[in-house]
C-alpha atoms as a PDB file:
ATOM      1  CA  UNK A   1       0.000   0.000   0.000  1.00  0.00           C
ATOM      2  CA  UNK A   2       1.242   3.474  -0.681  1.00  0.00           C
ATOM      3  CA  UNK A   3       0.739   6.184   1.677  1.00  0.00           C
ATOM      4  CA  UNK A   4       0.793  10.080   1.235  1.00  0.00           C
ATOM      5  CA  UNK A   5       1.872  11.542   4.292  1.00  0.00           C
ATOM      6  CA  UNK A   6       1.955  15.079   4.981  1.00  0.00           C
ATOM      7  CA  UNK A   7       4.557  16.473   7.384  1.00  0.00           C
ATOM      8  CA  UNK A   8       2.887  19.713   7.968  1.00  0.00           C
ATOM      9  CA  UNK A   9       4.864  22.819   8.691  1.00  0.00           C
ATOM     10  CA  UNK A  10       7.171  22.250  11.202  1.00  0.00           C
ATOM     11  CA  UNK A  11       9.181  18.403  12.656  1.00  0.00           C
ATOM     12  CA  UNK A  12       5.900  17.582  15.043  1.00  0.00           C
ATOM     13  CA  UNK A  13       3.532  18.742  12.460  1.00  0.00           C
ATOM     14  CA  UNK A  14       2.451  15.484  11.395  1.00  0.00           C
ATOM     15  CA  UNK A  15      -0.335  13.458  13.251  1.00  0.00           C
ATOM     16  CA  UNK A  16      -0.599  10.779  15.670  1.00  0.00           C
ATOM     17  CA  UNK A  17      -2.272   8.494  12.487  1.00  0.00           C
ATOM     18  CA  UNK A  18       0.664   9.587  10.436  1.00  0.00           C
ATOM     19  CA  UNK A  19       3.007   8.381  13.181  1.00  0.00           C
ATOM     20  CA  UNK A  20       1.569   4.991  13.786  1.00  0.00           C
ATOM     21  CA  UNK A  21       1.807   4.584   9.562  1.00  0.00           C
ATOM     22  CA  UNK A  22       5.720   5.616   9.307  1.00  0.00           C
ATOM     23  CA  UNK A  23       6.554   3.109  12.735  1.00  0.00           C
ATOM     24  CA  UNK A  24       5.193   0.499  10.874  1.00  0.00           C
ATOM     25  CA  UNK A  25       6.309   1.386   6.850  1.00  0.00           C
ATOM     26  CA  UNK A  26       8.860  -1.144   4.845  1.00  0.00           C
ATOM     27  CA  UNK A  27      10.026   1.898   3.158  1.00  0.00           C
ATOM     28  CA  UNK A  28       9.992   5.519   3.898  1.00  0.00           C
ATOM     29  CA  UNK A  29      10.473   8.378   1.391  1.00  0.00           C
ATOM     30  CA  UNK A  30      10.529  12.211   1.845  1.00  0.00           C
ATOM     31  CA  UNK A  31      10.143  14.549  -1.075  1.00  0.00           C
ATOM     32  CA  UNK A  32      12.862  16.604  -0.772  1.00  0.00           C
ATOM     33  CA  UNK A  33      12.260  18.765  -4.620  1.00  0.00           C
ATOM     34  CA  UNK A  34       8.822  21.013  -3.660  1.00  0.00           C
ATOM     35  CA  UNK A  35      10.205  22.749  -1.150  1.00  0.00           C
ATOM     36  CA  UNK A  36      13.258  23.802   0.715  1.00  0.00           C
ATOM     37  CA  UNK A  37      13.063  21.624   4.301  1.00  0.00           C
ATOM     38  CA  UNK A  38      12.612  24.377   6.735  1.00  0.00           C
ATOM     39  CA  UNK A  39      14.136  21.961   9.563  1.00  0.00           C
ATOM     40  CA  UNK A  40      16.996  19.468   9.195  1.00  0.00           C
ATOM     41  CA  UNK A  41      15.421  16.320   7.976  1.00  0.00           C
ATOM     42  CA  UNK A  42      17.713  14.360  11.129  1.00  0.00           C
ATOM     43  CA  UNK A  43      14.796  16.155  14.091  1.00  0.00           C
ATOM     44  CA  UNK A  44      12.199  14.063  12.113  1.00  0.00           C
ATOM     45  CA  UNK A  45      14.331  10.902  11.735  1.00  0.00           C
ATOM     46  CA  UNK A  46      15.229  10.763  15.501  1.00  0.00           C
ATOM     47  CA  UNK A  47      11.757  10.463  16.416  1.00  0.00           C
ATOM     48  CA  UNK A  48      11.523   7.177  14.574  1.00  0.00           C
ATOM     49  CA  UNK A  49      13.828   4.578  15.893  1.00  0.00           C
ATOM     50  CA  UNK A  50      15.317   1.990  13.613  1.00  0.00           C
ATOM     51  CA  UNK A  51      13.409   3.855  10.951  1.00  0.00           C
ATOM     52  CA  UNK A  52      15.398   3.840   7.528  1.00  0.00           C
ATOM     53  CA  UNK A  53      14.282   7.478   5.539  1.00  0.00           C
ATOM     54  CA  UNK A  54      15.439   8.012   2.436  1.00  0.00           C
ATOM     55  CA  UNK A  55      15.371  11.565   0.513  1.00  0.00           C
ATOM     56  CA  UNK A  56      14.674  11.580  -2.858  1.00  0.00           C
ATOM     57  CA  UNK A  57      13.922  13.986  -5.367  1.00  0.00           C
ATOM     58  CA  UNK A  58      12.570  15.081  -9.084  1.00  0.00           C
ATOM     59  CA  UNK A  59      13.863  12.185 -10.950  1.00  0.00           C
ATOM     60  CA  UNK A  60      12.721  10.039  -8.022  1.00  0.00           C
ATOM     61  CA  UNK A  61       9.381  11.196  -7.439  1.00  0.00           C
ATOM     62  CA  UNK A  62       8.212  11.593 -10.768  1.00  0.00           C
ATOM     63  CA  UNK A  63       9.598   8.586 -12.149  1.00  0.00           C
ATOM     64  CA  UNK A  64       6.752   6.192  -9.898  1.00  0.00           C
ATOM     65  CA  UNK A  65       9.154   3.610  -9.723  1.00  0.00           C
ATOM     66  CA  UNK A  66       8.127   3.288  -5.828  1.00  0.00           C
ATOM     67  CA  UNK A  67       5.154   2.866  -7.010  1.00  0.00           C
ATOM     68  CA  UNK A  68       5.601  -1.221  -7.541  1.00  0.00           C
ATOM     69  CA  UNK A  69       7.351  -1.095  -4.564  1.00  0.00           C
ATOM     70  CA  UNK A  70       3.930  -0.122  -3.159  1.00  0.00           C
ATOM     71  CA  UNK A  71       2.012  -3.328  -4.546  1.00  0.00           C
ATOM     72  CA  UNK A  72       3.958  -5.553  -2.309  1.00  0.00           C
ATOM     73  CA  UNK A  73       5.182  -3.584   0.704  1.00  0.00           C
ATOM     74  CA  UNK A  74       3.656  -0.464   2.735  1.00  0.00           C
ATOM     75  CA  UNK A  75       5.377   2.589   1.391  1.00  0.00           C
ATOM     76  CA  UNK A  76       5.140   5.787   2.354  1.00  0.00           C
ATOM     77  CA  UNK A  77       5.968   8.952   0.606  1.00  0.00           C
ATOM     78  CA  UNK A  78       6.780  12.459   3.291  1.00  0.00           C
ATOM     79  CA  UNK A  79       5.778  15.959   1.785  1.00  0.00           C
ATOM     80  CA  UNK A  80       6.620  19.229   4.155  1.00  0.00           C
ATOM     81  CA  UNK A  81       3.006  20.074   4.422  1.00  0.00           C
ATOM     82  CA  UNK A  82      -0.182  18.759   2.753  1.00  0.00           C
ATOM     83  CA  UNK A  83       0.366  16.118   0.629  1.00  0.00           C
ATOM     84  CA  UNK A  84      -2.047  17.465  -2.278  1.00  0.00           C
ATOM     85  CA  UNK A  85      -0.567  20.840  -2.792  1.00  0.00           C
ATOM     86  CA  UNK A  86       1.380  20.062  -5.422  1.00  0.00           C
ATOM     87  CA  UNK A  87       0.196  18.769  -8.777  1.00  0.00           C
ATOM     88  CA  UNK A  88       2.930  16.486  -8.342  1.00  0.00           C
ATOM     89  CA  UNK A  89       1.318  14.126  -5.736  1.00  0.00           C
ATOM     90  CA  UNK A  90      -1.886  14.157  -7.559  1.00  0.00           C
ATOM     91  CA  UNK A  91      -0.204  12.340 -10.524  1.00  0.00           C
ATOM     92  CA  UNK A  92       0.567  10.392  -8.062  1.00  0.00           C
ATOM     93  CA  UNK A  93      -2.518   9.160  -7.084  1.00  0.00           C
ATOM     94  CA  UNK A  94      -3.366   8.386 -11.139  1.00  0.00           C
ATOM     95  CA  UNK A  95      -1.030   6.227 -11.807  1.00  0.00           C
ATOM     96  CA  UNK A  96      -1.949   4.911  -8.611  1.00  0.00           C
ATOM     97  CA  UNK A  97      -5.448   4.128  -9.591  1.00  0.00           C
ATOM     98  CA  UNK A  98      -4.325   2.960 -13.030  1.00  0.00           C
ATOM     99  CA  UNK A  99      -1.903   0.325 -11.635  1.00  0.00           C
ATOM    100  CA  UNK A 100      -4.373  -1.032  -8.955  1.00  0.00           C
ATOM    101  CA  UNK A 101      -2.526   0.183  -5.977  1.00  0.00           C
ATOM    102  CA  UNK A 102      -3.988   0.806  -2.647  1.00  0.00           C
ATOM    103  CA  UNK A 103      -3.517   4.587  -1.521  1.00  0.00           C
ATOM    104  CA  UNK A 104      -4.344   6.176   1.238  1.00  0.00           C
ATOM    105  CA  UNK A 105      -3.480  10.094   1.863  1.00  0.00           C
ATOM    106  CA  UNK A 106      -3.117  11.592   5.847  1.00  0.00           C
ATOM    107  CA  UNK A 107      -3.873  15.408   5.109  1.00  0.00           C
ATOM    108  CA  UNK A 108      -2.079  17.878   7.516  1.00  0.00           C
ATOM    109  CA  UNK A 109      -1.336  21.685   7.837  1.00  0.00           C
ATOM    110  CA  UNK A 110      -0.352  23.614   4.680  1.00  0.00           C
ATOM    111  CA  UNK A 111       1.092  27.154   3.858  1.00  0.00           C
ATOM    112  CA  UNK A 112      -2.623  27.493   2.472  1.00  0.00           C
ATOM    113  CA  UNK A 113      -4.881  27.759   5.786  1.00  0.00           C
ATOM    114  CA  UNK A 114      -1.337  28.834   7.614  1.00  0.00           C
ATOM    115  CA  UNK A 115      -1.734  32.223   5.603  1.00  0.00           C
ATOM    116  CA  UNK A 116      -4.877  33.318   8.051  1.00  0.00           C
ATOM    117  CA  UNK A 117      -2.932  34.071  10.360  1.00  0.00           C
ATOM    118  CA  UNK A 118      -2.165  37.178   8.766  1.00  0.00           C
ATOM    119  CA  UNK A 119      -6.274  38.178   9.412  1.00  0.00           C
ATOM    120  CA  UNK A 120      -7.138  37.478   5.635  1.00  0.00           C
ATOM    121  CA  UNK A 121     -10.133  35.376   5.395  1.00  0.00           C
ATOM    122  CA  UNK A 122      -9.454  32.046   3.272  1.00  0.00           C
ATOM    123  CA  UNK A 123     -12.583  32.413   1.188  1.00  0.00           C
ATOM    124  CA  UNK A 124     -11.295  35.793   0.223  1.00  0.00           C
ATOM    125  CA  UNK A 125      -8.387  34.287  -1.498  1.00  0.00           C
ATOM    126  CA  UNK A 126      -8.281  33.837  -5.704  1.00  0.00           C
ATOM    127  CA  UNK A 127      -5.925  32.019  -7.246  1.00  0.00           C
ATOM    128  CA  UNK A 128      -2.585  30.831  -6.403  1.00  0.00           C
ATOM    129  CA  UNK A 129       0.283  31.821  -8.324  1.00  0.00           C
ATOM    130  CA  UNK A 130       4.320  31.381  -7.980  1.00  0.00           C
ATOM    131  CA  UNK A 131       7.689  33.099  -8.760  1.00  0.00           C
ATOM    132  CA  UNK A 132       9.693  30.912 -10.772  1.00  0.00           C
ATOM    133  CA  UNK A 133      13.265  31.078 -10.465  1.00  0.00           C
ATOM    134  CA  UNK A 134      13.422  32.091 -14.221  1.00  0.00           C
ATOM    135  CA  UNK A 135      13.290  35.575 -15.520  1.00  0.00           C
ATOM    136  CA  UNK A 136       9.372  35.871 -16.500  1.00  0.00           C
ATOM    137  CA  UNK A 137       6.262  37.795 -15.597  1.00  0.00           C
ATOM    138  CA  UNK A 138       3.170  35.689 -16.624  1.00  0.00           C
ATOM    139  CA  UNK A 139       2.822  34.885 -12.910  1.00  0.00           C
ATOM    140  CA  UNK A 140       1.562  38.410 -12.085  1.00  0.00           C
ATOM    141  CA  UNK A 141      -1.465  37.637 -14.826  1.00  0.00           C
ATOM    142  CA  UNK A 142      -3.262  36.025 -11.940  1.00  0.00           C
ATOM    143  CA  UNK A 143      -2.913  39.010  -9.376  1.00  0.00           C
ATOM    144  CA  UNK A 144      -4.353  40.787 -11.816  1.00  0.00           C
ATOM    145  CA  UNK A 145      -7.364  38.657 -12.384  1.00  0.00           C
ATOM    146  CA  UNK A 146      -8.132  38.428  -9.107  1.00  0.00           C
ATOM    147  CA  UNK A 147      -7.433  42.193  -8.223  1.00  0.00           C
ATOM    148  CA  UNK A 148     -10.206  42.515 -10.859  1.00  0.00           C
ATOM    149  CA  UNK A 149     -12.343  40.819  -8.077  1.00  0.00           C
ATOM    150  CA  UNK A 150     -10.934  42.422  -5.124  1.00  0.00           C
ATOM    151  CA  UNK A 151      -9.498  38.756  -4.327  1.00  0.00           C
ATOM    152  CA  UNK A 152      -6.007  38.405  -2.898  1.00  0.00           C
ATOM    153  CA  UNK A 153      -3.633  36.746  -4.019  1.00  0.00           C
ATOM    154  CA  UNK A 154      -0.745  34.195  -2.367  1.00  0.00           C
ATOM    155  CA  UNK A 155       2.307  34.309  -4.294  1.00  0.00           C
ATOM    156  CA  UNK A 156       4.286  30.966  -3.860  1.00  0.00           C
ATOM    157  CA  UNK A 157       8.395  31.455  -4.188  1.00  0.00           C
ATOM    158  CA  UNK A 158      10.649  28.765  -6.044  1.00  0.00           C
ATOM    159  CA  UNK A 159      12.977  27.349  -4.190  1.00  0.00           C
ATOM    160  CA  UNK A 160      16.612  29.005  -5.214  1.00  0.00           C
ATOM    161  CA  UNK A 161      15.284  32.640  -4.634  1.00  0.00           C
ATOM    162  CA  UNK A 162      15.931  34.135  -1.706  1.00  0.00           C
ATOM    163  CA  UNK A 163      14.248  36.968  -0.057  1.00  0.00           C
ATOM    164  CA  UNK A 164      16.525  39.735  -1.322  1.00  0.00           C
ATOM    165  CA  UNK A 165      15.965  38.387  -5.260  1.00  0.00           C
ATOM    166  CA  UNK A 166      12.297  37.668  -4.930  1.00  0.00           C
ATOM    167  CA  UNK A 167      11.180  41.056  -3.962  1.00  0.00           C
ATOM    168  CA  UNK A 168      13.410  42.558  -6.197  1.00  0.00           C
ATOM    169  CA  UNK A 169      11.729  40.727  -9.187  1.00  0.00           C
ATOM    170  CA  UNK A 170       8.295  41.207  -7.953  1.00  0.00           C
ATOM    171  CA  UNK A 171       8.416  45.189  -7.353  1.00  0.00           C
ATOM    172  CA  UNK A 172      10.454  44.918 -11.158  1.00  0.00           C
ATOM    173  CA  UNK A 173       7.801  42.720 -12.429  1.00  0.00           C
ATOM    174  CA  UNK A 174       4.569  44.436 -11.420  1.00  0.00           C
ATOM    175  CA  UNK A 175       5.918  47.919 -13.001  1.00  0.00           C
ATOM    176  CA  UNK A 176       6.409  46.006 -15.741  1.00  0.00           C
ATOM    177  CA  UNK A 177       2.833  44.663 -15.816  1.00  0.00           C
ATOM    178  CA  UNK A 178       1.478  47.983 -15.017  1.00  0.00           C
ATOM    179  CA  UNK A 179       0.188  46.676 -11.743  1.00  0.00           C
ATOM    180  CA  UNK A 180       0.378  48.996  -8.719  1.00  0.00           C
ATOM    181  CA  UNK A 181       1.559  47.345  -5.354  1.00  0.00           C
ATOM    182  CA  UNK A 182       0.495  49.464  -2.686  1.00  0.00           C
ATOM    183  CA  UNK A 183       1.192  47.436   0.355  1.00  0.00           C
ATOM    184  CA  UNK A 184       2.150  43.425   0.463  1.00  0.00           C
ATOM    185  CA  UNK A 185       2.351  41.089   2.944  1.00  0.00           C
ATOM    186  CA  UNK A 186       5.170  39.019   3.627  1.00  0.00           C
ATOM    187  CA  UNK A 187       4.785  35.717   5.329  1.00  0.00           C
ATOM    188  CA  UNK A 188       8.466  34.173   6.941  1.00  0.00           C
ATOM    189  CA  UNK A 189       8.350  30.389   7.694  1.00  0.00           C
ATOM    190  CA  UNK A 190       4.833  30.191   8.901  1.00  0.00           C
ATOM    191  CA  UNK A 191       4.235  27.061  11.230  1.00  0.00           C
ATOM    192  CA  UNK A 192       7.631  27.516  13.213  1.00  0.00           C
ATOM    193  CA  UNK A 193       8.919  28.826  16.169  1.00  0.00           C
ATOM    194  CA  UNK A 194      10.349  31.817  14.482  1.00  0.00           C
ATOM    195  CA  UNK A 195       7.308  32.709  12.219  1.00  0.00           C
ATOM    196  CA  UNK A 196       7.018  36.527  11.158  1.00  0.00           C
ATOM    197  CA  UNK A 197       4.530  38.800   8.965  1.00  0.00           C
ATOM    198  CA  UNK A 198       5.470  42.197   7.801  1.00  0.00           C
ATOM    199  CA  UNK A 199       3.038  44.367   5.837  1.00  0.00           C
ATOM    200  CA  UNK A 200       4.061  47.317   4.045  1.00  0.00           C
ATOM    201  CA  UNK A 201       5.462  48.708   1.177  1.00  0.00           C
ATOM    202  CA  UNK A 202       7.353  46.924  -1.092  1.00  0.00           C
ATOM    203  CA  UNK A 203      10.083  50.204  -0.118  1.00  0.00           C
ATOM    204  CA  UNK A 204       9.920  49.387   3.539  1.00  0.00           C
ATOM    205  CA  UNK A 205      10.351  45.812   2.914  1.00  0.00           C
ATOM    206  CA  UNK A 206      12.482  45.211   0.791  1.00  0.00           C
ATOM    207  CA  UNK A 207      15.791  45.237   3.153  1.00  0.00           C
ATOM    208  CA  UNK A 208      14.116  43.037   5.551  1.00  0.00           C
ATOM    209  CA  UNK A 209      16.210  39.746   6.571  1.00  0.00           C
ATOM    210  CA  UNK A 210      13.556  36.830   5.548  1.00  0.00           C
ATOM    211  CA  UNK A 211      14.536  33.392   5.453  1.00  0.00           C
ATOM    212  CA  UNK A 212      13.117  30.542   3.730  1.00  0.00           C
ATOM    213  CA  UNK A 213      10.505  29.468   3.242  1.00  0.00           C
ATOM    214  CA  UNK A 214       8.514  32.557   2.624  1.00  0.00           C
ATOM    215  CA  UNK A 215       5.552  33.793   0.649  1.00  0.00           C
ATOM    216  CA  UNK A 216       4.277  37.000  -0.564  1.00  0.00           C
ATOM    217  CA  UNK A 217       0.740  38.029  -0.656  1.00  0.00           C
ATOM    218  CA  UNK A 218      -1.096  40.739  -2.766  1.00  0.00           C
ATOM    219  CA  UNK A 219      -3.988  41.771  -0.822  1.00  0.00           C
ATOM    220  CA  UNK A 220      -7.476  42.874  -2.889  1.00  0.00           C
ATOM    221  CA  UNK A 221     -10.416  44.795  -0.996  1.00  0.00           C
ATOM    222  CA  UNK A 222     -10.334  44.411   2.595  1.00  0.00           C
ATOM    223  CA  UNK A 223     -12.747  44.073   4.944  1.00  0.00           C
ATOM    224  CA  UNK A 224     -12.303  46.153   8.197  1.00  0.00           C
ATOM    225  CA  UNK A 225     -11.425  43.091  10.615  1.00  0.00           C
ATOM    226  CA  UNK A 226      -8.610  42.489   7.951  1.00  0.00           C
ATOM    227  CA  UNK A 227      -7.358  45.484   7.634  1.00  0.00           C
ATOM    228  CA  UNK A 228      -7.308  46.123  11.763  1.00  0.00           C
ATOM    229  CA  UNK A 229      -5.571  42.439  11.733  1.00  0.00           C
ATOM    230  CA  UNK A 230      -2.838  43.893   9.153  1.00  0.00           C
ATOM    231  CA  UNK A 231      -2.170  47.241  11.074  1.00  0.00           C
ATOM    232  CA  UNK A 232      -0.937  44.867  13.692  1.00  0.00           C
ATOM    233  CA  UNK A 233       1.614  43.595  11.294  1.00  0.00           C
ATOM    234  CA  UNK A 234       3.293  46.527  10.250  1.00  0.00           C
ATOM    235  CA  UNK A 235       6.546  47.978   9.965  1.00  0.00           C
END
């Protein structure tokens, strides 16, 4: 059986089904390609004794190969937060399907619902867009269609941009595009110990010290309760 495991967003983010599944696993992989590890990958080993874990990543993951692995043995597959974020897990569960093999997916905290905690409400939220570590603009095409419905908008990051080359390409970017950034919101390892959210000006912000992982976000209209949440937030 193959197992989709989410890790959440920090090393005891996972839950107490998702522990009982790795204790017991014949093989254990973590993704290590979607995201940067916030956390050295050894805090979540020690909690499993005798446990073998085994990071993989692109080639690994998208190649299925575990996947036969899966018909014979109990095989589980770690993501750093939900396991269905990525589109990359969902193929998963196709060829899954296709071949026959049992799957079963433990859901657990994501950057998604993490982002409330900046007093946007979810339902508020358009679509999801990221900054590719590639010189290109297209991703600012969805801030713009939700901005057309006073929708904000989460801006994922690549992994290989850091903080000081992300915001540079996203004040560049949205001049480019003609789009006006007022204020942002800036969301620094949400889930962990030292979680922070700044809100201001893309000026203000842009010499900030952020580590990874972080996110941008591109608020729309605002109700009052949101924007009193914000105020709290800035710099």
């Amino acid at each position: 059986m193959l197992y989709l495991i989410g890790l959440g967003l920090n090393e005891k983010g996972y839950s107490k089904e998702a522990y009982e599944i790795i204790s017991k696993a014949d093989k254990i992989y973590v993704d290590t390609y979607t995201i940067e590890f916030p956390y050295k990958i050894s805090a979540l080993i020690s909690q499993f004794r005798g446990k073998r874990f085994m990071a993989v990543g692109r080639d690994f993951v998208e190649g299925l190969k575990f996947l036969d692995e899966a018909k014979k043995n109990d095989v589980v597959l770690l993501v750093y937060g939900s396991p269905l974020v990525a589109t990359t897990h969902t193929a998963i569960i196709k060829e899954a399907v296709e071949k026959k093999i049992k799957i079963k997916i433990i859901h657990a905290g994501s950057i998604l619902d993490a982002i409330a905690e900046t007093g946007l409400q979810p339902y508020k939220f358009g679509k999801t867009t990221s900054l590719p570590n590639f010189p290109v603009e297209s991703y600012l095409d969805v801030v713009k269609e939700n901005l057309k419905v006073n929708a904000h908008t989460l801006i994922l990051v690549d992994i290989g941009l850091n903080f000081e080359g992300a915001i540079k390409r996203l004040n560049l970017d949205s001049k480019k595009k003609g789009i006006k950034l007022e204020k942002i919101i800036i969301c620094e390892r949400l889930g962990l110990k030292d979680s922070k959210i700044y809100y201001d000006s893309i000026n203000k912000l842009k010499n900030k010290k952020v580590k990874t992982p972080f996110c941008f976000i591109v608020p729309g209209k605002m109700h009052f309760l949101e924007e009193e949440v914000l105020e709290s937030f800035k710099v």
